[in-house]
C-alpha atoms as a PDB file:
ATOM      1  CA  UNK A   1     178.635-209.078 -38.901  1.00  0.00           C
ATOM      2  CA  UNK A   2     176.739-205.962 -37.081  1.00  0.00           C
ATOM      3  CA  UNK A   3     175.153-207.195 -33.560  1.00  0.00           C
ATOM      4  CA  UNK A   4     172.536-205.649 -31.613  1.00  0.00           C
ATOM      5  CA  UNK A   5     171.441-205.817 -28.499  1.00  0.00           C
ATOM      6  CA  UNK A   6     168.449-203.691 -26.810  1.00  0.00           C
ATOM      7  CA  UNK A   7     167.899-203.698 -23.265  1.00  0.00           C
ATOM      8  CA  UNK A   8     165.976-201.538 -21.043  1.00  0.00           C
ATOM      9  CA  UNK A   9     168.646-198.839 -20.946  1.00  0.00           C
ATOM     10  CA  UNK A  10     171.131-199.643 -23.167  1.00  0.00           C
ATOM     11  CA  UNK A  11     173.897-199.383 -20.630  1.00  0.00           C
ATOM     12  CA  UNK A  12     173.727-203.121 -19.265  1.00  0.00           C
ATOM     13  CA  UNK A  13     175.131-204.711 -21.913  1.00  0.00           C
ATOM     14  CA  UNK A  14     177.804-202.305 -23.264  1.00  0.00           C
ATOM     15  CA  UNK A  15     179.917-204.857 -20.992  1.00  0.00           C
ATOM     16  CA  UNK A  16     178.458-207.794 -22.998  1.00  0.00           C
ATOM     17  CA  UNK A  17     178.953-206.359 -25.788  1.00  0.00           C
ATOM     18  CA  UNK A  18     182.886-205.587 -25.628  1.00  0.00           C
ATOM     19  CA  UNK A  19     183.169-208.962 -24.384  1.00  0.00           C
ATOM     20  CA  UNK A  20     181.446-210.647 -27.158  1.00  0.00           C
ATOM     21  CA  UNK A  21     183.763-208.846 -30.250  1.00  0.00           C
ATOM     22  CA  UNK A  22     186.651-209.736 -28.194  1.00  0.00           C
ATOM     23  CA  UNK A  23     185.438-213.762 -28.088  1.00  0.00           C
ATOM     24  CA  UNK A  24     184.325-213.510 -32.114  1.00  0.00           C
ATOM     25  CA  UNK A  25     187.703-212.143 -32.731  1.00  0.00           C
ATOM     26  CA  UNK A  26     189.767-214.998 -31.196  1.00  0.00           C
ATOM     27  CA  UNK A  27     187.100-217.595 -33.308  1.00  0.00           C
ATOM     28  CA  UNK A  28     188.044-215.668 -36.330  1.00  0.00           C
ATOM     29  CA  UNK A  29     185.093-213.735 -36.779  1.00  0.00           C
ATOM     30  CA  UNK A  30     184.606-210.023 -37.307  1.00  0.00           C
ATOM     31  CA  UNK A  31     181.486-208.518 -35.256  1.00  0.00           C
ATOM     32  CA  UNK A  32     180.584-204.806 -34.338  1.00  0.00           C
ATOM     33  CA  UNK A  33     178.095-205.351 -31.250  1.00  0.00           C
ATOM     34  CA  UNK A  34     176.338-202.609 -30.151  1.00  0.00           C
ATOM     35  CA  UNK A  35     173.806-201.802 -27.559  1.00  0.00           C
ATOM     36  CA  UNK A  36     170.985-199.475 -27.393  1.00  0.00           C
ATOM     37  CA  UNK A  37     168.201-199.156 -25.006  1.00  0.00           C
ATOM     38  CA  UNK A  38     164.266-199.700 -25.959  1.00  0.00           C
ATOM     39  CA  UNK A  39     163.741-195.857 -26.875  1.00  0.00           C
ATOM     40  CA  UNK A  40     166.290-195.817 -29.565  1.00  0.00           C
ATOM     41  CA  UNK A  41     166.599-198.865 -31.327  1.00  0.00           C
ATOM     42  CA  UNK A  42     164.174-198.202 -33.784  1.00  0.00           C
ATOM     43  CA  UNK A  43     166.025-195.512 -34.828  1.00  0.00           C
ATOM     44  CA  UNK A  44     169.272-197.193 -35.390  1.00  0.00           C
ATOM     45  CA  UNK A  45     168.088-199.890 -37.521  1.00  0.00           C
ATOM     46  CA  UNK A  46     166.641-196.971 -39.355  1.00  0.00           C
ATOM     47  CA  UNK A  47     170.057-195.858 -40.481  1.00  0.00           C
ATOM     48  CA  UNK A  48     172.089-198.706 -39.783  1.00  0.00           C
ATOM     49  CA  UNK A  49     172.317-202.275 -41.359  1.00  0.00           C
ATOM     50  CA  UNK A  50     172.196-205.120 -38.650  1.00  0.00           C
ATOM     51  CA  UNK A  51     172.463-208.578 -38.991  1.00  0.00           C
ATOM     52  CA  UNK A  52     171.500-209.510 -35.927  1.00  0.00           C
ATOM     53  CA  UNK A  53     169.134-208.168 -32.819  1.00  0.00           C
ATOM     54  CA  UNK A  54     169.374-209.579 -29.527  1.00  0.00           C
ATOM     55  CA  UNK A  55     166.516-209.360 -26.902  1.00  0.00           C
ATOM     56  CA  UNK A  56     168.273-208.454 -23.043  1.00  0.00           C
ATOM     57  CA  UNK A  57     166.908-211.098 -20.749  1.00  0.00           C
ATOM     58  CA  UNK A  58     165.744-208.344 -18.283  1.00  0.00           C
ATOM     59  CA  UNK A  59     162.986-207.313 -21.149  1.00  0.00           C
ATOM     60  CA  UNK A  60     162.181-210.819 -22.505  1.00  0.00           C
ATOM     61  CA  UNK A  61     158.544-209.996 -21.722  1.00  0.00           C
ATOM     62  CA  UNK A  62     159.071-207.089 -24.559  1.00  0.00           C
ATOM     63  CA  UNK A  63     160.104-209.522 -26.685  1.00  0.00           C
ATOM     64  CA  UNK A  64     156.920-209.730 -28.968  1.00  0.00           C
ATOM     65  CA  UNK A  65     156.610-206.402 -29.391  1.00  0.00           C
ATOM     66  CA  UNK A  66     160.398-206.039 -30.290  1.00  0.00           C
ATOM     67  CA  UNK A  67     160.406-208.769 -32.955  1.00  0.00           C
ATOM     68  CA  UNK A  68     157.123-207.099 -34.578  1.00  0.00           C
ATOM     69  CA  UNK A  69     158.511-203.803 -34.906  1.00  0.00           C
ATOM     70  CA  UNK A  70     161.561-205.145 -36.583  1.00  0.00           C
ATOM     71  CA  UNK A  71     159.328-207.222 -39.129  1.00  0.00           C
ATOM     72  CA  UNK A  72     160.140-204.340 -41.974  1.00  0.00           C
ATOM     73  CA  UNK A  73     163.935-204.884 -41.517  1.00  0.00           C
ATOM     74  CA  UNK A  74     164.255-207.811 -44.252  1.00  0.00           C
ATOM     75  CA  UNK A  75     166.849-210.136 -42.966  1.00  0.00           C
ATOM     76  CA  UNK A  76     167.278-209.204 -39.385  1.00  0.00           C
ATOM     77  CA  UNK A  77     167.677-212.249 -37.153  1.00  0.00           C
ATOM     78  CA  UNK A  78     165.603-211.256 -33.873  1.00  0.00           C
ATOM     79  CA  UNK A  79     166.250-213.677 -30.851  1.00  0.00           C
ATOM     80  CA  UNK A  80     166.329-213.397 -26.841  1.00  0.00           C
ATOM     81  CA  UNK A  81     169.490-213.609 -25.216  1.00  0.00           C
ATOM     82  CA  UNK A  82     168.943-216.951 -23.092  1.00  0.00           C
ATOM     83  CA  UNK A  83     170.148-216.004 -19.410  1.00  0.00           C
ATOM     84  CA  UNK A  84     172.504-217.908 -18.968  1.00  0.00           C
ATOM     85  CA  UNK A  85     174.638-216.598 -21.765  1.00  0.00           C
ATOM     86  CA  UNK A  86     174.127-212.721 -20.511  1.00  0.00           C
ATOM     87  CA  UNK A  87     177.156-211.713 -18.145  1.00  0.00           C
ATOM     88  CA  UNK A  88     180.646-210.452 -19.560  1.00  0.00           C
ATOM     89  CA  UNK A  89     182.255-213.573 -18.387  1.00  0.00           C
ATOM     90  CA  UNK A  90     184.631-215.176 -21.119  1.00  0.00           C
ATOM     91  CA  UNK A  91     182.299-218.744 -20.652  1.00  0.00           C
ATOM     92  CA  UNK A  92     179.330-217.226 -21.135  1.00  0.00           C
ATOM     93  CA  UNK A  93     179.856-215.210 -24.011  1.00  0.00           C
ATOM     94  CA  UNK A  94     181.395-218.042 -25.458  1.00  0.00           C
ATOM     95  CA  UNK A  95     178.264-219.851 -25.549  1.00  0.00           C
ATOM     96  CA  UNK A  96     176.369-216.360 -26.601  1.00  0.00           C
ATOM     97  CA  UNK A  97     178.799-216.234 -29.264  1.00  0.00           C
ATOM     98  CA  UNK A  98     178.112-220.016 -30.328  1.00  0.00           C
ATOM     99  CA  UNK A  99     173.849-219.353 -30.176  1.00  0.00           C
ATOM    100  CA  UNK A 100     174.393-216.156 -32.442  1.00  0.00           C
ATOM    101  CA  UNK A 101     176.766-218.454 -35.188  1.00  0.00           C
ATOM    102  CA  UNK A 102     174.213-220.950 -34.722  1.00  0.00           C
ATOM    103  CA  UNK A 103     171.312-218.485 -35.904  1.00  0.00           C
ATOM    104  CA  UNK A 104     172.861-216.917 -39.055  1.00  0.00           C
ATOM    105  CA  UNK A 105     173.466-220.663 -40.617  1.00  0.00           C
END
């Protein structure tokens, strides 16, 4: 499964990220997460198959604009990352790693 997240500079979440394929690995599931900043998304989803996008809390008020742009990718998953989930703590990306699972049902 091919995660992305977009934040306002792409560099916030690289932590996040690393965390999160480390957590999906020890449930048994394989996930490339990247992370790419609001200039350059576009771009990679141009070239790149992703199953998932994932809104940075710190550009939730983007989030509209994000999802609409993404409406021509057919079968991308676009959600916010709630809050509480974003910090490369092993508890919290345990329960990022839950809400994504939860979303590709």
């Amino acid at each position: 499964m091919k995660i992305m997240f977009v934040c306002a500079g792409g560099m916030s979440t690289t932590m996040t990220a690393k965390k999160l394929e480390e957590v999906s690995k020890k449930n048994g599931v394989e996930m490339t997460v990247n992370a790419f900043g609001t200039s350059g998304y576009l771009r990679q989803l141009e070239t790149e198959h992703y199953d998932v996008l994932l809104v940075a809390p710190q550009i939730r008020h983007r989030f509209d604009v994000i999802k609409d742009s993404c409406a021509k990718f057919e079968g991308l998953i676009v959600e916010k990352i709630p809050p509480n989930m974003y910090a490369p703590m092993e508890p919290m990306v345990k329960k990022l790693f839950d809400y994504i699972m939860e979303k590709v049902k």
